[in-house]
Protein backbone atom coordinates (compact mmCIF):
# COMPACT_ATOMS: atom_id res chain seq x y z
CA UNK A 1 76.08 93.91 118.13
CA UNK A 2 76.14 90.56 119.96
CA UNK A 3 72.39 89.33 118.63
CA UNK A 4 74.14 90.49 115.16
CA UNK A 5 77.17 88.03 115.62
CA UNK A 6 74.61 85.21 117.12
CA UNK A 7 72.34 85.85 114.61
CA UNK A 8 74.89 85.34 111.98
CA UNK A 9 76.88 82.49 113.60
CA UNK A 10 73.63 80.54 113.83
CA UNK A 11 72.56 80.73 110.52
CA UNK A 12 75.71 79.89 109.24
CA UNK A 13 75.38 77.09 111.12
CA UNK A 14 72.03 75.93 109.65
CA UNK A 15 73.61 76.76 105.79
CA UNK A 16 77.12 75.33 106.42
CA UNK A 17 79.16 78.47 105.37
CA UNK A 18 81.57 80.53 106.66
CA UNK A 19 80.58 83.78 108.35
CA UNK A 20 83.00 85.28 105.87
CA UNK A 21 80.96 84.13 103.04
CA UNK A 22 77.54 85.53 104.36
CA UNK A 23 79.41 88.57 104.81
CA UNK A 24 80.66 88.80 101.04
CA UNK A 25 78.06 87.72 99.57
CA UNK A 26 75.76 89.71 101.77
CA UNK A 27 77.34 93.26 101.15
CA UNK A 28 80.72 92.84 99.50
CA UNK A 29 82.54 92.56 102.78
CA UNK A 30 86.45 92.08 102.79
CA UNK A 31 87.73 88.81 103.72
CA UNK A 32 89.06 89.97 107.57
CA UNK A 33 85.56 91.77 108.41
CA UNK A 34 83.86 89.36 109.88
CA UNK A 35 87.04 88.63 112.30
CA UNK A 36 86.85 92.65 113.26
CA UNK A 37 83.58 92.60 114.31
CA UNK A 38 83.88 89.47 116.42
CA UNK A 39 87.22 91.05 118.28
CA UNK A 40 85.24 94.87 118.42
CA UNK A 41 87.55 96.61 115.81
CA UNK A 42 84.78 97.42 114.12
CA UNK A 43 81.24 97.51 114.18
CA UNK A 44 78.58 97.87 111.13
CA UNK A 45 76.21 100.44 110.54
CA UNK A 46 72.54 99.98 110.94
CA UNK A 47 71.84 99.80 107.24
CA UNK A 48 75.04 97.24 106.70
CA UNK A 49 73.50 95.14 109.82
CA UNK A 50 69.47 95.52 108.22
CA UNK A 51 71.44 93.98 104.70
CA UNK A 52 72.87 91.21 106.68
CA UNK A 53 69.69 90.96 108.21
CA UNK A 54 67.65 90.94 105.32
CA UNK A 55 69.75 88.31 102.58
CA UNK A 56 69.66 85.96 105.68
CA UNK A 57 66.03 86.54 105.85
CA UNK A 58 65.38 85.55 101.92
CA UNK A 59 67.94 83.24 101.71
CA UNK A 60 65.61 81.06 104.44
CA UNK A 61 62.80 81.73 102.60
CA UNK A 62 64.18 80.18 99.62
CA UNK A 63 65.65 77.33 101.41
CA UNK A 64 61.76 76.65 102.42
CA UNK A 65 60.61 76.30 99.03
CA UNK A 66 60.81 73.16 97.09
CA UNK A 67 63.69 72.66 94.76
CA UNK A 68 63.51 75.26 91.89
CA UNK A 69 60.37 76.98 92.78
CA UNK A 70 60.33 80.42 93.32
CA UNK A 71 58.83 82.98 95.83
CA UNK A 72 56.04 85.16 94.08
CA UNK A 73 57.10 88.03 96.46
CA UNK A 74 61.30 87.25 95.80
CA UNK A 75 62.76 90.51 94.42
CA UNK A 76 66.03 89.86 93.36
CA UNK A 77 68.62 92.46 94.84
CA UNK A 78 70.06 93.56 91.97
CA UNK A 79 73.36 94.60 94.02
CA UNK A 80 73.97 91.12 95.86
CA UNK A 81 75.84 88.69 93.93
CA UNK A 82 75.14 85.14 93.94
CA UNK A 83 76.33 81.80 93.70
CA UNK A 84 73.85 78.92 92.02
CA UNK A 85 74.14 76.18 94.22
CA UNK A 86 73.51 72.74 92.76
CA UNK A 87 72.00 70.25 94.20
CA UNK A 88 72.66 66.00 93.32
């Protein structure tokens, strides 16, 4: 659980959003998650931590590729939602 929560922490560091965010956007997470995993209320299950895992994985991979190009191996996930960030 702790490489899960430094795992996290750093890459919203990199992106410059909230570990709230990641978690809602990653897998629909209420707003105070992220505060009961830190304090050990709760923890996730494997397949909520391989989600996590995996949207921060793509989302770097994106971030790699020059603006508006497109992975030929990205698979959208049709159940993750979002945002279009864009860029001036």
């Amino acid at each position: 659980m702790e490489q899960l929560i430094s795992d996290i922490e750093a890459y919203c560091q990199r992106t410059g959003i909230a570990p709230q965010k990641l978690l809602r956007d990653a897998i629909n997470a209420q707003w105070g998650q992220w505060q009961k995993w830190k304090t050990g209320e709760s923890s996730p299950t494997m397949k909520v931590a391989d989600r996590v895992r995996g949207y921060m994985s793509k989302d770097d991979v994106a971030h790699d590729l020059p603006c508006g190009e497109i992975s030929p191996t990205h698979q959208p996930d049709q159940n993750v939602k979002r945002s279009r960030v864009v860029q001036r």
